[in-house]
C-alpha atoms as a PDB file:
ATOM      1  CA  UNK A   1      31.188  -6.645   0.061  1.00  0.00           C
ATOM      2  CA  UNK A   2      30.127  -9.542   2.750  1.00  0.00           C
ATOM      3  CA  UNK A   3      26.968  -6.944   3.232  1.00  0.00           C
ATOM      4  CA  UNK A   4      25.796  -6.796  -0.038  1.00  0.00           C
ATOM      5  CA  UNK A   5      26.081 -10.346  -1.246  1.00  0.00           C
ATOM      6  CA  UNK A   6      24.223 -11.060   2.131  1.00  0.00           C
ATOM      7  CA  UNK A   7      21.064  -8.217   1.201  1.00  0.00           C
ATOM      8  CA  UNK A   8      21.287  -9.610  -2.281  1.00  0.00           C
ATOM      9  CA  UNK A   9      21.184 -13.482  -1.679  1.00  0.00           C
ATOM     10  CA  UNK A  10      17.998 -12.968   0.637  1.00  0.00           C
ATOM     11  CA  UNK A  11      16.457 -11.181  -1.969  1.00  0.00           C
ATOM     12  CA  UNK A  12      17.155 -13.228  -4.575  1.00  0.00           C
ATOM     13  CA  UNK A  13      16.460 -16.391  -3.198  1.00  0.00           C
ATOM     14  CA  UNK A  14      12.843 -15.286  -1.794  1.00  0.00           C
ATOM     15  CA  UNK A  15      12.709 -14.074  -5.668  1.00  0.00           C
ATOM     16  CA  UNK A  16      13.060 -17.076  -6.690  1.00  0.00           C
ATOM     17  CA  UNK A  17      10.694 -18.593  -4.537  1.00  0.00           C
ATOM     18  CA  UNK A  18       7.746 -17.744  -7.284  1.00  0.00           C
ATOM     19  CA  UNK A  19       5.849 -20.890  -8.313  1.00  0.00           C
ATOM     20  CA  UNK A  20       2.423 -19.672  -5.765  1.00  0.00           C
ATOM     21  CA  UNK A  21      -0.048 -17.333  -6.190  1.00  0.00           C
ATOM     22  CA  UNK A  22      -1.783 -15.979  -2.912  1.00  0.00           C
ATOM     23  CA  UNK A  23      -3.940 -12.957  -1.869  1.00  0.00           C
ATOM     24  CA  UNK A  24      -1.142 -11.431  -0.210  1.00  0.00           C
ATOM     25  CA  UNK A  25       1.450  -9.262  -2.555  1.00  0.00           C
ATOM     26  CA  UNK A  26       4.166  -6.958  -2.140  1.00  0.00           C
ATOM     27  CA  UNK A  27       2.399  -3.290  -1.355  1.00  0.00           C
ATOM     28  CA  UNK A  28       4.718  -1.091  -3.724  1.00  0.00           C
ATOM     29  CA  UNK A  29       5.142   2.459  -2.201  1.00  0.00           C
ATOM     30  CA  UNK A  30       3.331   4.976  -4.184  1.00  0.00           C
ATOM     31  CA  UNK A  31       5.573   7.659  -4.578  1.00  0.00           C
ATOM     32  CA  UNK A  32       8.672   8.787  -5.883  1.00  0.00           C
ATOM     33  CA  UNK A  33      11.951   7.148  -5.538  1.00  0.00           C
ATOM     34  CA  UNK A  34      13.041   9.839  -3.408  1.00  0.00           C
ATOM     35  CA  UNK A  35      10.582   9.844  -0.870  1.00  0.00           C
ATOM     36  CA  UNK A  36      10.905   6.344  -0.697  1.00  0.00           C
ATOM     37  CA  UNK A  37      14.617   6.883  -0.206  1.00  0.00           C
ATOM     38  CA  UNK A  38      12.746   9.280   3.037  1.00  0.00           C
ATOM     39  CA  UNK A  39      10.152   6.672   4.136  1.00  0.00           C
ATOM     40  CA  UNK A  40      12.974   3.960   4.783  1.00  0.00           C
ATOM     41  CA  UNK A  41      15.827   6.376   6.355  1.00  0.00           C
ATOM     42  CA  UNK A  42      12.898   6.701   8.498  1.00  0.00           C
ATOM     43  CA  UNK A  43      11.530   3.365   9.312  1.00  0.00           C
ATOM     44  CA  UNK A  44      15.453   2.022   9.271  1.00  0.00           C
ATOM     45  CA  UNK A  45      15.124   0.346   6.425  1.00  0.00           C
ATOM     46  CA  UNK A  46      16.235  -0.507   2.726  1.00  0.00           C
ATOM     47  CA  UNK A  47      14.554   0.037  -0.066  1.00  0.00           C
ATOM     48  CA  UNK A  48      14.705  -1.323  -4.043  1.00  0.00           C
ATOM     49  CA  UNK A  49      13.407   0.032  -7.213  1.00  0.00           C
ATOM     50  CA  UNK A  50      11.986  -2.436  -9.842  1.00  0.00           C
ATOM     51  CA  UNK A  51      12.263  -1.099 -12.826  1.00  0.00           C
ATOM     52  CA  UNK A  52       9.704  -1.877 -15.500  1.00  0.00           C
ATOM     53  CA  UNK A  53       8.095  -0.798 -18.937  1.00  0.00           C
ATOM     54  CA  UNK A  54       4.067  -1.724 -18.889  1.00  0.00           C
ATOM     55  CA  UNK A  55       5.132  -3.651 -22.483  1.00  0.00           C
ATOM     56  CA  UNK A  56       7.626  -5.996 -20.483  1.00  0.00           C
ATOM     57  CA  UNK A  57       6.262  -9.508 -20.189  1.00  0.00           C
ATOM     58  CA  UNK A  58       8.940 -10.448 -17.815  1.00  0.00           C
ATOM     59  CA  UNK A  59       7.707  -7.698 -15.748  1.00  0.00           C
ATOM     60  CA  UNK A  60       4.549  -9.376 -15.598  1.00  0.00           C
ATOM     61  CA  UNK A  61       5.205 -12.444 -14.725  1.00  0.00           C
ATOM     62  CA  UNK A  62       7.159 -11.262 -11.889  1.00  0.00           C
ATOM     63  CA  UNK A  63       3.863  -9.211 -10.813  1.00  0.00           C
ATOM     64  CA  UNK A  64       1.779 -12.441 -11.120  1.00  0.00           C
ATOM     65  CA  UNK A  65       4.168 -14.521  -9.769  1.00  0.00           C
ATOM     66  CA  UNK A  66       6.915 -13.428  -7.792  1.00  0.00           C
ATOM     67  CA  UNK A  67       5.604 -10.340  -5.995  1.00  0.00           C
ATOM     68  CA  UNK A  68       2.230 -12.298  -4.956  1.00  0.00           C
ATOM     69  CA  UNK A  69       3.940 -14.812  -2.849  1.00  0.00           C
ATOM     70  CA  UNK A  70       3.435 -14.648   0.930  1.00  0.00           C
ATOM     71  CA  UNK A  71       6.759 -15.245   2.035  1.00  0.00           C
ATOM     72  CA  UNK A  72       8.145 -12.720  -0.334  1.00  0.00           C
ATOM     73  CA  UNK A  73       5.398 -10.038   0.779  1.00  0.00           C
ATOM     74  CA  UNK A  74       6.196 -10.677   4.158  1.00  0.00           C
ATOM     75  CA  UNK A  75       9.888 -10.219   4.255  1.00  0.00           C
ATOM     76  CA  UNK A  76       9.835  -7.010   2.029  1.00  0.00           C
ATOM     77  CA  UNK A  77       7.053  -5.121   3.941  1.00  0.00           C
ATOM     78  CA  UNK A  78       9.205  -5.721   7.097  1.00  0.00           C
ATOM     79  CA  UNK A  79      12.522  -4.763   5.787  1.00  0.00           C
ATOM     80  CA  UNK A  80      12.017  -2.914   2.509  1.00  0.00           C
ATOM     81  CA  UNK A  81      10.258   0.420   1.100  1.00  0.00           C
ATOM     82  CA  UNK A  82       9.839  -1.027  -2.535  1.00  0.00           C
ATOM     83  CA  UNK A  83       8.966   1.239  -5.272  1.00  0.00           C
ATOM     84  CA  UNK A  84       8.393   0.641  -9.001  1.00  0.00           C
ATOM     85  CA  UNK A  85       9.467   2.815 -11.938  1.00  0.00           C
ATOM     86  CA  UNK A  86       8.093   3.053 -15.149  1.00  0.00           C
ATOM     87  CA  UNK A  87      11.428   3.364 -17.571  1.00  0.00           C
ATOM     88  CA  UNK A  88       8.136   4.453 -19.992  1.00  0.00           C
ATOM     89  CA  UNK A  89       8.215   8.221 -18.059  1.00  0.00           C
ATOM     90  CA  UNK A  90      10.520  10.654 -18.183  1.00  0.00           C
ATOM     91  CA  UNK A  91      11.207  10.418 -14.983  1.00  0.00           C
ATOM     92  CA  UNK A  92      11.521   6.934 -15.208  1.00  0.00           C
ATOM     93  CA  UNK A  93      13.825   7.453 -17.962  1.00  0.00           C
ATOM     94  CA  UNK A  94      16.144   9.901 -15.922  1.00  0.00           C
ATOM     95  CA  UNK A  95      17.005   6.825 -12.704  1.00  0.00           C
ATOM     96  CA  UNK A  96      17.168   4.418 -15.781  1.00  0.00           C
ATOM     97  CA  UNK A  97      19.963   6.668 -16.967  1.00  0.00           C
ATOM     98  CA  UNK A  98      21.410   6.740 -13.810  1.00  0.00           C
ATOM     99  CA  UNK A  99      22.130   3.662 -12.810  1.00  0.00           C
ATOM    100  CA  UNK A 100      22.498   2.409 -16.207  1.00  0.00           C
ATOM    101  CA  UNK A 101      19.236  -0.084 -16.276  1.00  0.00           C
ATOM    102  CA  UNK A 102      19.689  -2.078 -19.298  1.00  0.00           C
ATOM    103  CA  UNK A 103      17.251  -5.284 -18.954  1.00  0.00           C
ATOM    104  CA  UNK A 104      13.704  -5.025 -17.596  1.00  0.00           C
ATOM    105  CA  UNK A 105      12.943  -5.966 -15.160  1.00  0.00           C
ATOM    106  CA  UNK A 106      16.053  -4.825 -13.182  1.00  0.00           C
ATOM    107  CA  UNK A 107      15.945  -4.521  -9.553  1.00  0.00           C
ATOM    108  CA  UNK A 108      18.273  -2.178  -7.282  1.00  0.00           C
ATOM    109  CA  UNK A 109      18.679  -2.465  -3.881  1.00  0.00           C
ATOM    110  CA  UNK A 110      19.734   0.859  -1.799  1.00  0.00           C
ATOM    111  CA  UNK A 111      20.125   1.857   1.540  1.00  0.00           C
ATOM    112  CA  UNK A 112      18.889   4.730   3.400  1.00  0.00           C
ATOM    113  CA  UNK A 113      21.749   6.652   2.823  1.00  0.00           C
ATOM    114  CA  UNK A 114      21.086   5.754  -1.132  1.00  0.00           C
ATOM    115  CA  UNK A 115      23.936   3.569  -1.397  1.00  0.00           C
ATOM    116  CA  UNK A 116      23.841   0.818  -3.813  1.00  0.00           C
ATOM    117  CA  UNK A 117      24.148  -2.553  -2.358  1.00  0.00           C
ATOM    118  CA  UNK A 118      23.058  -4.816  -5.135  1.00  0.00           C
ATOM    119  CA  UNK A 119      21.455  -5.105  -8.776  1.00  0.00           C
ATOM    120  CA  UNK A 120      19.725  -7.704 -10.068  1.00  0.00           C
ATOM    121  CA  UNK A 121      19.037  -7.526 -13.977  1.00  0.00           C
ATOM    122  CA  UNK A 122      16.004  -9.528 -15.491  1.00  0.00           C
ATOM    123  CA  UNK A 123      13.007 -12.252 -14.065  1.00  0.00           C
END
């Protein structure tokens, strides 16, 4: 429990770190969630899906805003595989379903192993 709180206050408080806008971004893997789930087993890693709908202003603003600041790219490209899922798809639709996404954006963080270690529902 210690773990996950830990993972998920990091997260969350570079998150919230969103007022900047710089060159640098987070790089979202571009792939599916499973071989995301791969890519970090392999680099030792976690990795989160951000779940989104292309109509979700939320979503946006955490594109603008969140996911363009430095210190936020930084500390995900070292210790995360992120990868974003379009609740829009079916495919989207089916991990929606399964871990019972309700807001947009939500954000789940696994590990390698596919484990759930924290969710984090809206902006």
């Amino acid at each position: 429990m210690k773990l996950i709180k830990t993972y998920g206050l990091m997260i969350m408080s570079l998150i919230c770190i969103s007022s900047l806008q710089a060159d640098e971004k987070v790089v979202f893997f571009n792939g599916s969630v499973q071989a995301a789930k791969e890519k970090a087993k392999k680099e030792n890693k976690l990795y989160f899906i951000e779940f989104y709908a292309k109509w979700c202003e939320p979503c946006k603003w955490m594109d603008e805003h969140t996911f363009t600041h430095p210190a936020l790219s930084g500390y995900v490209s070292k210790n995360y595989v992120p990868v974003k899922v379009d609740v829009e798809n079916l495919d989207g639709y089916v991990w929606k379903q399964k871990y019972k996404v309700q807001y947009l954006p939500t954000i789940i963080i696994l590990n390698e192993n596919g484990v759930v270690l924290g969710k984090y529902e809206k902006s």
